[in-house]
Protein backbone atom coordinates (compact mmCIF):
# COMPACT_ATOMS: atom_id res chain seq x y z
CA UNK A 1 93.09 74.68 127.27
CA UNK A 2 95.30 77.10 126.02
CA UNK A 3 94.64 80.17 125.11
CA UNK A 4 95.60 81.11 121.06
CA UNK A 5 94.39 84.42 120.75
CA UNK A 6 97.69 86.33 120.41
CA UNK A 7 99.96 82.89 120.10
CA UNK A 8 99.26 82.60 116.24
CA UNK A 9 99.64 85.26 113.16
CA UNK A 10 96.16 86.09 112.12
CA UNK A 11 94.84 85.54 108.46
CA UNK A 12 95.66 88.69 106.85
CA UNK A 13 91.98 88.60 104.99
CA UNK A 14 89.85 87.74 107.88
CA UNK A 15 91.64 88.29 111.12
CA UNK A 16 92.52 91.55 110.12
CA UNK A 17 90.30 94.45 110.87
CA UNK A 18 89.82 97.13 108.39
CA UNK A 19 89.60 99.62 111.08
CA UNK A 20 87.16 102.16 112.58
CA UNK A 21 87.43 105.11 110.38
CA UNK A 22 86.60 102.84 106.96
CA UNK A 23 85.97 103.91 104.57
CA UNK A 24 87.49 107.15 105.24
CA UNK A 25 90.87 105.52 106.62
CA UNK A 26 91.23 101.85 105.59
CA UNK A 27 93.93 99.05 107.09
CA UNK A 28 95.57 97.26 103.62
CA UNK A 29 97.79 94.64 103.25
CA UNK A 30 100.34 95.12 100.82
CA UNK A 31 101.45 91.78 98.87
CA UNK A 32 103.87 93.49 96.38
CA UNK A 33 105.85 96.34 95.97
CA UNK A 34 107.35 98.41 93.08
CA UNK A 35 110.76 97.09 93.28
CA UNK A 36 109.16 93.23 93.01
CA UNK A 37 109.55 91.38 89.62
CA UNK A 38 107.62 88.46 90.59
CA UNK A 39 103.52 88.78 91.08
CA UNK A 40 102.73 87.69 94.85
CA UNK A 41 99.52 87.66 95.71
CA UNK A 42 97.72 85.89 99.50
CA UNK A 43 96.79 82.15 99.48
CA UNK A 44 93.34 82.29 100.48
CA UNK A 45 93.24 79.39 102.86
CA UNK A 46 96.76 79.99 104.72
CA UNK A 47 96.83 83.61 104.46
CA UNK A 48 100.68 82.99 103.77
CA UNK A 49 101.97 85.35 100.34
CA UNK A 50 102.56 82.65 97.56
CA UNK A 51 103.96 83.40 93.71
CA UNK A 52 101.45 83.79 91.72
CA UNK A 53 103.93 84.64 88.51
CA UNK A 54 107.08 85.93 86.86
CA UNK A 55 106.42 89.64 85.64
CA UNK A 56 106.53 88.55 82.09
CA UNK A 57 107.17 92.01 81.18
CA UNK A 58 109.30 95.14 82.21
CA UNK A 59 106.31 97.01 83.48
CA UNK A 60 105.93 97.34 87.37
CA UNK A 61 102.94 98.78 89.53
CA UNK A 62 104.07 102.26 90.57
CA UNK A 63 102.74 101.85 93.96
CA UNK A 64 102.41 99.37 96.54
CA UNK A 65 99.54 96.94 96.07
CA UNK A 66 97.46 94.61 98.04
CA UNK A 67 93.93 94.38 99.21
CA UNK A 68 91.40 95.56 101.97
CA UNK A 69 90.92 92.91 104.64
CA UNK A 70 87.38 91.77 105.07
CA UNK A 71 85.90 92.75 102.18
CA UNK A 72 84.44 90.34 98.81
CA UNK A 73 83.72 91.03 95.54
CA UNK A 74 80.46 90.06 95.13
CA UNK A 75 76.71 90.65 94.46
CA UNK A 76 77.03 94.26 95.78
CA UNK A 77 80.13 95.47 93.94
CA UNK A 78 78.70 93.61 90.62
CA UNK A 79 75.74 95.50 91.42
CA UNK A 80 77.16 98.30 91.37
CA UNK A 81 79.11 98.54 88.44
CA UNK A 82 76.24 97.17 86.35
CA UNK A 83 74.36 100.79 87.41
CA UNK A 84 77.60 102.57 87.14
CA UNK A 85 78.07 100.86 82.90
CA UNK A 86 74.72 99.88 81.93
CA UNK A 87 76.66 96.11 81.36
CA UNK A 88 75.01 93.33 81.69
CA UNK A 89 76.01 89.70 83.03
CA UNK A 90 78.96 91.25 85.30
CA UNK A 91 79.47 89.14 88.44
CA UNK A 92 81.96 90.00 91.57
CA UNK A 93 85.24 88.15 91.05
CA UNK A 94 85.23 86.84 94.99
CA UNK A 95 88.30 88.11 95.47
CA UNK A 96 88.44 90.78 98.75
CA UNK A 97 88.46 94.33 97.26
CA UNK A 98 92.22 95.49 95.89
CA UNK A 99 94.18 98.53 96.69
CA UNK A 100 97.00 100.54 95.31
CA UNK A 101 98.43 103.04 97.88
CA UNK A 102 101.09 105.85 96.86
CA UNK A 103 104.02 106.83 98.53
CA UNK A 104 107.11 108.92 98.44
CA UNK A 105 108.75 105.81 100.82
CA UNK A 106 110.46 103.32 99.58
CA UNK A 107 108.97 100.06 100.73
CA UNK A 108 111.29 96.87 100.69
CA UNK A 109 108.70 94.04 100.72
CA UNK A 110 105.33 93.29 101.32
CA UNK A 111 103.59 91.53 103.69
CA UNK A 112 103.25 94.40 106.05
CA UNK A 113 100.03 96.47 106.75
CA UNK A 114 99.60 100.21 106.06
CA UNK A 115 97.20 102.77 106.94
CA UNK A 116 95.65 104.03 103.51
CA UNK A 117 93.40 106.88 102.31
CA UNK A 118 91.18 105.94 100.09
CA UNK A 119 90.97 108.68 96.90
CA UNK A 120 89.39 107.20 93.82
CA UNK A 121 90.25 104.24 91.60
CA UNK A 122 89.12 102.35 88.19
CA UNK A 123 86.08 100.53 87.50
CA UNK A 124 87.67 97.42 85.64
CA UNK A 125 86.68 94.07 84.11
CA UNK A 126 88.58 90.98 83.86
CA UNK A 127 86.15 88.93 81.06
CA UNK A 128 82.82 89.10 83.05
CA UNK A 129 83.92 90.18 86.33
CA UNK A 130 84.16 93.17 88.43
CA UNK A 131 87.72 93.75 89.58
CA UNK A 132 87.64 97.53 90.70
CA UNK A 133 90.96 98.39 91.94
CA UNK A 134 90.73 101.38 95.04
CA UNK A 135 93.25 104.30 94.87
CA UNK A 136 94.15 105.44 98.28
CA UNK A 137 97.47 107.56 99.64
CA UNK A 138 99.45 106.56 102.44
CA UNK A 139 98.14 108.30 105.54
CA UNK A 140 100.99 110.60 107.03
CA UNK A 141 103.24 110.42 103.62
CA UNK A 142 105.15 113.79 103.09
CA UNK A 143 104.08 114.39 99.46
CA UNK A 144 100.89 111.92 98.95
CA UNK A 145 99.22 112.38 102.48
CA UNK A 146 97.14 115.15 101.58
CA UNK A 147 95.22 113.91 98.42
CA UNK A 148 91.92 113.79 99.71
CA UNK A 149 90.25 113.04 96.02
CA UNK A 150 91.67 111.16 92.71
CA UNK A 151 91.68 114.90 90.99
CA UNK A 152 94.43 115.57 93.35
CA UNK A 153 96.66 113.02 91.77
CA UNK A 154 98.80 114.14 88.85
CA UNK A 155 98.02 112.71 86.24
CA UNK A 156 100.78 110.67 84.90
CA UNK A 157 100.63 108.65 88.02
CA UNK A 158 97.12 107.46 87.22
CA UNK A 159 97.95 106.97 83.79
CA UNK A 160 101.19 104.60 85.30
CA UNK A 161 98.57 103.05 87.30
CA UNK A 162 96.14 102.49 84.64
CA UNK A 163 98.67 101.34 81.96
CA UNK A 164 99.83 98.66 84.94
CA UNK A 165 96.47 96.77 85.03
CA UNK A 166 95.97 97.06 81.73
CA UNK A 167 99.15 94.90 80.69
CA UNK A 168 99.75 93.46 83.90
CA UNK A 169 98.20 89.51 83.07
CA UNK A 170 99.43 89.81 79.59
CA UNK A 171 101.45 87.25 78.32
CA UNK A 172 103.64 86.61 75.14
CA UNK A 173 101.38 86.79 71.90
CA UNK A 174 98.09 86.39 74.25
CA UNK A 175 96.60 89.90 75.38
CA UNK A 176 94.36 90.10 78.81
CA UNK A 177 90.84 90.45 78.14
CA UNK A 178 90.87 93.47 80.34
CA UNK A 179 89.44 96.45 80.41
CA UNK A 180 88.92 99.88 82.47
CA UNK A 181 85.73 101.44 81.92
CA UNK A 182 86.16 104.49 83.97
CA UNK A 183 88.04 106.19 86.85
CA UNK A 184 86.37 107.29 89.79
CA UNK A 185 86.28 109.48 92.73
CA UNK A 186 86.78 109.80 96.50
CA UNK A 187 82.92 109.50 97.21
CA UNK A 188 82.86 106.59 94.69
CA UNK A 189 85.60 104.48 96.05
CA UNK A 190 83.94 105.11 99.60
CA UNK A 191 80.57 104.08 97.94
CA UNK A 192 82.66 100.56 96.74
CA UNK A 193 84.46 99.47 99.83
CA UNK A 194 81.19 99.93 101.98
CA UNK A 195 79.34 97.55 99.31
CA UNK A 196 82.39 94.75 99.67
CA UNK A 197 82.09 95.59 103.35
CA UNK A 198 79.23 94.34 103.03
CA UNK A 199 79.33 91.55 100.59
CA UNK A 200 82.17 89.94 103.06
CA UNK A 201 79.36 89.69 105.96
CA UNK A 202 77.49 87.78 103.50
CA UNK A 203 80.00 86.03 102.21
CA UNK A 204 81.42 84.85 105.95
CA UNK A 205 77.13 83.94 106.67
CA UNK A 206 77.51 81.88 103.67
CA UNK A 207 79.88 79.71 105.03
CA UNK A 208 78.96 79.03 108.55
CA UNK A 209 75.53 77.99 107.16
């Protein structure tokens, strides 16, 4: 029988490890980049990037966005941001856990991995579910690299951020029912991707049962 281990491109979701230092250093895959006008975002059962739309707007995420392999969205992370609110009825959105990582480089394309920092990020709702977005630096970068906490950031950039997924699944005469209902910290975000860390082992126990 052959051997497949290193003949095949893993699944950029589960054959990709976050990495040793998570939460303090996290491995992301990036699906689009500030220069892209169309949304990509990863097909969950080939791992391949697909479209998922046209930008319908002008607005573009000033940063390069993705997610953090091998985590979920789920019972945890709702968990959590029903102590952090004081909502009710908020469920994970099974998605793995996005990221937005900053960087003075200019990236050409996604589908790559980078090595990200974790510094803060927003607590936000799409209708009833928790879709908390991580803020993280890339690690190394000449101007971002040092952030260690969101309060580093200057503040125009989160506000580009936050204006982003606030508009971003707009569409002509319909508004998103989105909302952010606060920003976090460093400690926070750490707090968030070892809950999805741990909602994907339950998640993955799910399905081999």
């Amino acid at each position: 029988m052959y051997k497949t281990k290193n003949l095949f491109k893993s699944h950029p979701w589960h054959g990709v490890q976050i990495g040793n230092a998570a939460p303090d250093i996290v491995t992301s895959f990036i699906e689009i980049v500030p220069t892209d006008t169309v949304k990509y975002e990863i097909d969950k059962e080939t791992g391949y990037l697909k479209i998922d739309r046209p930008q319908k707007y002008s607005n573009v995420i000033p940063a390069l966005y993705g997610f953090i392999p091998q985590t979920f969205s789920g019972d945890r992370v709702s968990a959590n941001t029903i102590m952090k609110t004081g909502m009710e009825n908020i469920i994970g959105d099974e998605d793995p856990l996005d990221i937005c990582v900053l960087t003075m480089n200019t990236i050409t394309h996604g589908d790559i991995l980078v090595q990200a920092i974790p510094i803060g990020g927003f607590r936000m709702l799409d209708h009833n579910e928790s879709d908390d977005k991580i803020i993280a630096v890339m690690k190394g970068d000449a101007v971002f690299g040092n952030f260690r906490d969101i309060s580093d950031c200057p503040p125009t950039i989160v506000e580009k951020l936050r204006h982003y997924f606030l508009t971003y699944k707009d569409l002509p005469n319909e508004k998103a029912n989105v909302q952010i209902v606060n920003t976090f910290d460093r400690e926070e975000a750490h707090n968030t991707i070892n809950y999805a860390i741990k909602d994907y082992i339950t998640y993955l126990s799910k399905l081999n049962n």
